[in-house]
N, C-alpha and C. Protein backbone atom coordinates (compact mmCIF):
# COMPACT_ATOMS: atom_id res chain seq x y z
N UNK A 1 95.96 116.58 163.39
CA UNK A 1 97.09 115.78 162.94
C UNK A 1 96.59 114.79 161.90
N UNK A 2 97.34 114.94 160.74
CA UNK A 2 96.48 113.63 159.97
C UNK A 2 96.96 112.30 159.92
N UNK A 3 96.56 111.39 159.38
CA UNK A 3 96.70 109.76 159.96
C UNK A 3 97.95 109.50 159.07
N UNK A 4 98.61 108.62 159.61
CA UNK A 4 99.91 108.28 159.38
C UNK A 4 100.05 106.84 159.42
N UNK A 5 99.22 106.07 159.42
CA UNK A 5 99.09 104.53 159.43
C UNK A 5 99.02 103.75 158.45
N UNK A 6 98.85 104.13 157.27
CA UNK A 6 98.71 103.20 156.08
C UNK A 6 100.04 102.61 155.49
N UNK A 7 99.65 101.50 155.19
CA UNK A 7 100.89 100.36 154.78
C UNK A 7 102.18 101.21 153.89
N UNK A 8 101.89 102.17 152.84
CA UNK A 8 102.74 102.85 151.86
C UNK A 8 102.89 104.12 153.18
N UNK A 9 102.42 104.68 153.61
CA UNK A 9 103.33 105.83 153.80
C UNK A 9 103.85 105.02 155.30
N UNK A 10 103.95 103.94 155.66
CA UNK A 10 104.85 103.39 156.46
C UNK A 10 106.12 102.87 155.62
N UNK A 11 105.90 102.26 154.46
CA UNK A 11 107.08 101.80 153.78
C UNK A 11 108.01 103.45 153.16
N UNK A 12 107.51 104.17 153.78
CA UNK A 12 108.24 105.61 152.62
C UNK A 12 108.75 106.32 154.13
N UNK A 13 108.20 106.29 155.09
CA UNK A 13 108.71 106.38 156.58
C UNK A 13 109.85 105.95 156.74
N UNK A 14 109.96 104.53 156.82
CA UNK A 14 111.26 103.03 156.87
C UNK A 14 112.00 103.69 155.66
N UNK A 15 111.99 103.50 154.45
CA UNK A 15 112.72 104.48 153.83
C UNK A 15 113.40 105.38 153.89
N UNK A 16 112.88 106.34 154.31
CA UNK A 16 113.64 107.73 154.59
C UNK A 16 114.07 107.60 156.14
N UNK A 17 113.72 106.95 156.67
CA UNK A 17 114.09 106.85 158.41
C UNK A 17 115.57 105.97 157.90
N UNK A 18 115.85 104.87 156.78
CA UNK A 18 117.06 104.19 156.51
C UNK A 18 117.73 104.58 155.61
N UNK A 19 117.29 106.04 155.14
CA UNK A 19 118.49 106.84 154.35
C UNK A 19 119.10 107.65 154.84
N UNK A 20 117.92 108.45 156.05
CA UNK A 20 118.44 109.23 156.83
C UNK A 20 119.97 108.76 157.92
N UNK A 21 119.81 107.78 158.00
CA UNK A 21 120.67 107.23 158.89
C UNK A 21 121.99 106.22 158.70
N UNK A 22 121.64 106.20 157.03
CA UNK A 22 123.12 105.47 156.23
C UNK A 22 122.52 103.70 156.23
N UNK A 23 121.39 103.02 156.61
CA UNK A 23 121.41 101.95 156.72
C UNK A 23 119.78 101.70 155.26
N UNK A 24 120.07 100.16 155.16
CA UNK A 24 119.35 99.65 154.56
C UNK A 24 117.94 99.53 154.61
N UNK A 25 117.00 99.09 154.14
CA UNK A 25 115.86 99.21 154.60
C UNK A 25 115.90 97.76 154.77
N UNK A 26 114.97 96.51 155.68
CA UNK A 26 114.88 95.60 155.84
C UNK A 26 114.02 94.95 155.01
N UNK A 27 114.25 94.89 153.99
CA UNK A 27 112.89 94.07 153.35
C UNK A 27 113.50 92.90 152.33
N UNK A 28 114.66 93.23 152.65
CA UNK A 28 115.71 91.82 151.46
C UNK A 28 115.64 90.27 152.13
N UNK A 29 116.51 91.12 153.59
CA UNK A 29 116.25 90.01 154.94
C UNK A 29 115.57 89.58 155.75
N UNK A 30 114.55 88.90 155.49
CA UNK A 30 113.71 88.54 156.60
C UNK A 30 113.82 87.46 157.27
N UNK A 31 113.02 87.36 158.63
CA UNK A 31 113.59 86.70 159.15
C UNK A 31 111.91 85.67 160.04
N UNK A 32 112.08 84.31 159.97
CA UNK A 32 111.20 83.86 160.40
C UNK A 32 110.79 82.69 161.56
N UNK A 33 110.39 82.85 162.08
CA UNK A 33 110.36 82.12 163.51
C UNK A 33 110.43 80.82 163.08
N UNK A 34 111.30 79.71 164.44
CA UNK A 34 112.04 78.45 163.78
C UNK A 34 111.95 77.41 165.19
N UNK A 35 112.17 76.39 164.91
CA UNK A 35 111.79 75.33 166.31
C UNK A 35 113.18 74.91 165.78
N UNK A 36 114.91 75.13 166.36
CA UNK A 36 115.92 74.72 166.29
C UNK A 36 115.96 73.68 167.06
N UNK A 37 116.37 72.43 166.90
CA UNK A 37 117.01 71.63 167.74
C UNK A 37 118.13 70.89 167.60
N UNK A 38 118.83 70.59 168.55
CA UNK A 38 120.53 70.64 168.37
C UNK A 38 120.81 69.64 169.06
N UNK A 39 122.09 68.59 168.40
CA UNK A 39 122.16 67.23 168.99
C UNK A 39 123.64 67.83 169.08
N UNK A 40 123.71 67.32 170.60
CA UNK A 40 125.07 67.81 170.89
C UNK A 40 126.16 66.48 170.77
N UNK A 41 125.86 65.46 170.84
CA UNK A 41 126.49 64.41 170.30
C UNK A 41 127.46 64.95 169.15
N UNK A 42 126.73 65.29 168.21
CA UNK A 42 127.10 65.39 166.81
C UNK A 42 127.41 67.09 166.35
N UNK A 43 127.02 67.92 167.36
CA UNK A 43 127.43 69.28 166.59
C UNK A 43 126.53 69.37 165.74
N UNK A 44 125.51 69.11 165.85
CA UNK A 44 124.69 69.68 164.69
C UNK A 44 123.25 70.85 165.21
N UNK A 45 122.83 71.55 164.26
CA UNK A 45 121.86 72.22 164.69
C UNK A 45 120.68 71.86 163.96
N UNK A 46 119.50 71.49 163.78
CA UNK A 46 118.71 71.15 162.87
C UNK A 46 117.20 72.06 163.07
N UNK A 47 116.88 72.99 161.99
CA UNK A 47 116.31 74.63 162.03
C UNK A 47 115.01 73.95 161.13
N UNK A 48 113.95 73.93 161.96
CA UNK A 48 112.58 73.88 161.18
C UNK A 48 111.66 74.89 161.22
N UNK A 49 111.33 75.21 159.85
CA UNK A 49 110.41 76.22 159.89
C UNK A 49 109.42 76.17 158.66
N UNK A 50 108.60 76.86 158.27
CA UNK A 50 107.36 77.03 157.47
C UNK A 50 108.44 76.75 155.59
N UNK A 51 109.81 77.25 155.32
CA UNK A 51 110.02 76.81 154.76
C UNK A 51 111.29 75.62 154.09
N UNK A 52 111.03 74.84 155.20
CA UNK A 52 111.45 73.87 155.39
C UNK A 52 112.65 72.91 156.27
N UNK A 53 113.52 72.25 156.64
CA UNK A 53 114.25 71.70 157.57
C UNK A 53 115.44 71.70 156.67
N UNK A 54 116.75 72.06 157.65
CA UNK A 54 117.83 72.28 157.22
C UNK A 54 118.45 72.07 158.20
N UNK A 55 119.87 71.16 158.13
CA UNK A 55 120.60 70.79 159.44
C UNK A 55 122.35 71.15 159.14
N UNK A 56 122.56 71.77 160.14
CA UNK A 56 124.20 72.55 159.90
C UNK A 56 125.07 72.26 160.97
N UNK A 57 126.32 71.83 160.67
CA UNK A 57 127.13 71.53 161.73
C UNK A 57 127.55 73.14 162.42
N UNK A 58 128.07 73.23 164.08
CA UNK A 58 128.38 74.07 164.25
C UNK A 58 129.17 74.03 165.16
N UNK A 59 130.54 74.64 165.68
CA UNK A 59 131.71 74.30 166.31
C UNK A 59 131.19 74.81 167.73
N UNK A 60 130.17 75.71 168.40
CA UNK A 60 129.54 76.49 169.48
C UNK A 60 128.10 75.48 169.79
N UNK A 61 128.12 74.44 169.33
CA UNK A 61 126.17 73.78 169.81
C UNK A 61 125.98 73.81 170.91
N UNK A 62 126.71 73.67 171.89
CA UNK A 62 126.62 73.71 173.56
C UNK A 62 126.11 75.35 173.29
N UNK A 63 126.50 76.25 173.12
CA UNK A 63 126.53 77.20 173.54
C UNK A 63 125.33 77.62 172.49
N UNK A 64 124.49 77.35 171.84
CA UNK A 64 122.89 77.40 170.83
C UNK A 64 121.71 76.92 171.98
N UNK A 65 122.55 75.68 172.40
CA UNK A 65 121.59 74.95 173.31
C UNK A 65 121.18 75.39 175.17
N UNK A 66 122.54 76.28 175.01
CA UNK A 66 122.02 77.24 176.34
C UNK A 66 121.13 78.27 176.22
N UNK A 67 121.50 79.47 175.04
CA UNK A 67 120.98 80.35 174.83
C UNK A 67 119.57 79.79 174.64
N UNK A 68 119.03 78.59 173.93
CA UNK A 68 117.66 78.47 173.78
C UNK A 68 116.95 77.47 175.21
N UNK A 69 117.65 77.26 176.08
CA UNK A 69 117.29 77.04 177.12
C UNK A 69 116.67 78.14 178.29
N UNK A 70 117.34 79.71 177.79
CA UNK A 70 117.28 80.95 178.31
C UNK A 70 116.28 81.66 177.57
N UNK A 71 116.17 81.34 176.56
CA UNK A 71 115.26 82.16 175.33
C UNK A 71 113.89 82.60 176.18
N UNK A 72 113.51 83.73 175.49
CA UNK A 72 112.40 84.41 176.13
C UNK A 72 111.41 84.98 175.54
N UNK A 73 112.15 84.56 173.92
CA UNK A 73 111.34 84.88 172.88
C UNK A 73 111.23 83.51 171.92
N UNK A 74 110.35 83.78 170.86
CA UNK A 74 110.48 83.33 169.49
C UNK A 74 111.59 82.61 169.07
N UNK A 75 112.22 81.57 168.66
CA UNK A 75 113.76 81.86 167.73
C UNK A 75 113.67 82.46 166.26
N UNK A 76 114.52 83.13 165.92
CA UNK A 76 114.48 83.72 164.29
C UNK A 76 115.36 83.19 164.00
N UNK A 77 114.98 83.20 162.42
CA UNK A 77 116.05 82.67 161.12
C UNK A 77 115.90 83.33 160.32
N UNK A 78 117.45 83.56 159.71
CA UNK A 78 117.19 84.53 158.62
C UNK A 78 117.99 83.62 157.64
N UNK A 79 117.57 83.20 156.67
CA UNK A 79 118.45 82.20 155.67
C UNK A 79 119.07 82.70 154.80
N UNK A 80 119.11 84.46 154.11
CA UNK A 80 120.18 85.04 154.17
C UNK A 80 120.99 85.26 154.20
N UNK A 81 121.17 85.52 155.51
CA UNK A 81 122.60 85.80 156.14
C UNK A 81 122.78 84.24 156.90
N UNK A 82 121.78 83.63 157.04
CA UNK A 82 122.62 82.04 158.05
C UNK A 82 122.38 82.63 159.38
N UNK A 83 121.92 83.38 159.84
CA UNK A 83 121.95 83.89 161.22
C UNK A 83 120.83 83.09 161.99
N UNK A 84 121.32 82.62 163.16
CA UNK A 84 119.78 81.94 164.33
C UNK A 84 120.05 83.27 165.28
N UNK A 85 119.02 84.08 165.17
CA UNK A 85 118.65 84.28 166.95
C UNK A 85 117.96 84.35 167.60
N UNK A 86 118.77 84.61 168.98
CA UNK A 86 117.86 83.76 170.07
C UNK A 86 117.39 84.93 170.74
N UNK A 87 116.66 85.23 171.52
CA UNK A 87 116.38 86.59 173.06
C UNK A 87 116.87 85.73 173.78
N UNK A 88 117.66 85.97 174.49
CA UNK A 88 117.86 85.81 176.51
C UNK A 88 117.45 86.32 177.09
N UNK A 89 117.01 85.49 178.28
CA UNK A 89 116.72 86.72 179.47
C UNK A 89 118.16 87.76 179.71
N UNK A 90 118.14 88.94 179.66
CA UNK A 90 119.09 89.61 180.67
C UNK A 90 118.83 90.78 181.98
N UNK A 91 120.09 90.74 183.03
CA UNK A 91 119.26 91.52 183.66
C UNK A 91 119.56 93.00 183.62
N UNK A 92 118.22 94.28 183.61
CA UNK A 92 118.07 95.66 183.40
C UNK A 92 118.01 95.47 181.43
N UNK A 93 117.08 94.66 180.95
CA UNK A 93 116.94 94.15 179.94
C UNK A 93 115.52 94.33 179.50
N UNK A 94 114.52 94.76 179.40
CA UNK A 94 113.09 94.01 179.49
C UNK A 94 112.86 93.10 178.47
N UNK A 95 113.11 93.81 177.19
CA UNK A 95 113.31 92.75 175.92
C UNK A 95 114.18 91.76 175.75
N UNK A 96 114.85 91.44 176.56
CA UNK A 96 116.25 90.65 176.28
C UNK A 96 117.25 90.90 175.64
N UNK A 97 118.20 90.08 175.90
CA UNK A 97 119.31 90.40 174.84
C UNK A 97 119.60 88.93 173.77
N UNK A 98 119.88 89.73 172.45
CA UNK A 98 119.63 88.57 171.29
C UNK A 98 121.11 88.20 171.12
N UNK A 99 121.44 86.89 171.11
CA UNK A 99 122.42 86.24 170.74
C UNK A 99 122.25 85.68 169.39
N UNK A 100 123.09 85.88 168.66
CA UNK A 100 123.33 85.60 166.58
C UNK A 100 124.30 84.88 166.71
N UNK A 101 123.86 83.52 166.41
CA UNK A 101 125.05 82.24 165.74
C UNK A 101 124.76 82.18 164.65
N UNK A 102 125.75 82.29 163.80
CA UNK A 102 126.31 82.44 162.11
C UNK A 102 126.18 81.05 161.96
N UNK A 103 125.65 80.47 160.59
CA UNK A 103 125.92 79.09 160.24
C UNK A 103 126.63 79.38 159.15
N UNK A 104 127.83 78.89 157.80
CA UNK A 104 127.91 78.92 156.77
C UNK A 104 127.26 77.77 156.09
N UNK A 105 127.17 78.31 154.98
CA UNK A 105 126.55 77.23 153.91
C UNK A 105 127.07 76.44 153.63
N UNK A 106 128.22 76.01 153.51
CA UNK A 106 129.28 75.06 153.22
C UNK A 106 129.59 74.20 154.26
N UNK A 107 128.48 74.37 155.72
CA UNK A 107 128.88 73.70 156.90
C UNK A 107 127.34 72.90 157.36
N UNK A 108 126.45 73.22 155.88
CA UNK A 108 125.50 71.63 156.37
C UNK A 108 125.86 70.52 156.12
N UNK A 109 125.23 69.84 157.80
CA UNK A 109 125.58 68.85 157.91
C UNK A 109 124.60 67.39 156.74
């Protein structure tokens, strides 16, 4: 069997594995681990990460501040799309299940 591990014929793999199947390849959106913290006073969420702090109001913060009370992973950010998510524990789950709260851009605080 010959080797199949190198960085390019993995990116031509992901490729054809996301044409084959009608979807995108992931390399527009990325997404990077974040220390969120959320003042529920105020509705706000405030997302720190490697490139930089950004704070967004959000009408669900109770419900950011559970899911990352449950979290079982990492948090991700994708600044992109505005997406936080979280892993939960769930149960018959091993990986968890990821909860995505949308921020818009027009809703930092």
């Amino acid at each position: 069997m010959p080797y199949q591990g190198g960085p390019a014929q993995t990116h031509n793999a992901q490729t054809h594995n996301a044409q084959a199947h009608g979807t995108q390849p992931q390399t527009a959106a990325r997404s990077v681990t974040v220390i969120p913290a959320v003042d529920l006073y105020l509705g706000t969420v405030t997302i720190l990460s490697k490139l930089g702090t950004a704070r967004f109001r959000h009408p669900e913060a109770r419900l950011i501040a559970r899911a990352l009370a449950k979290a079982v992973r990492p948090t991700q950010w994708c600044e992109a799309s505005g997406t936080l998510t979280v892993t939960v524990a769930a149960v018959g789950k091993r990986e968890g299940r990821q909860r995505h709260f949308i921020f818009r851009q027009d809703g930092q605080a």
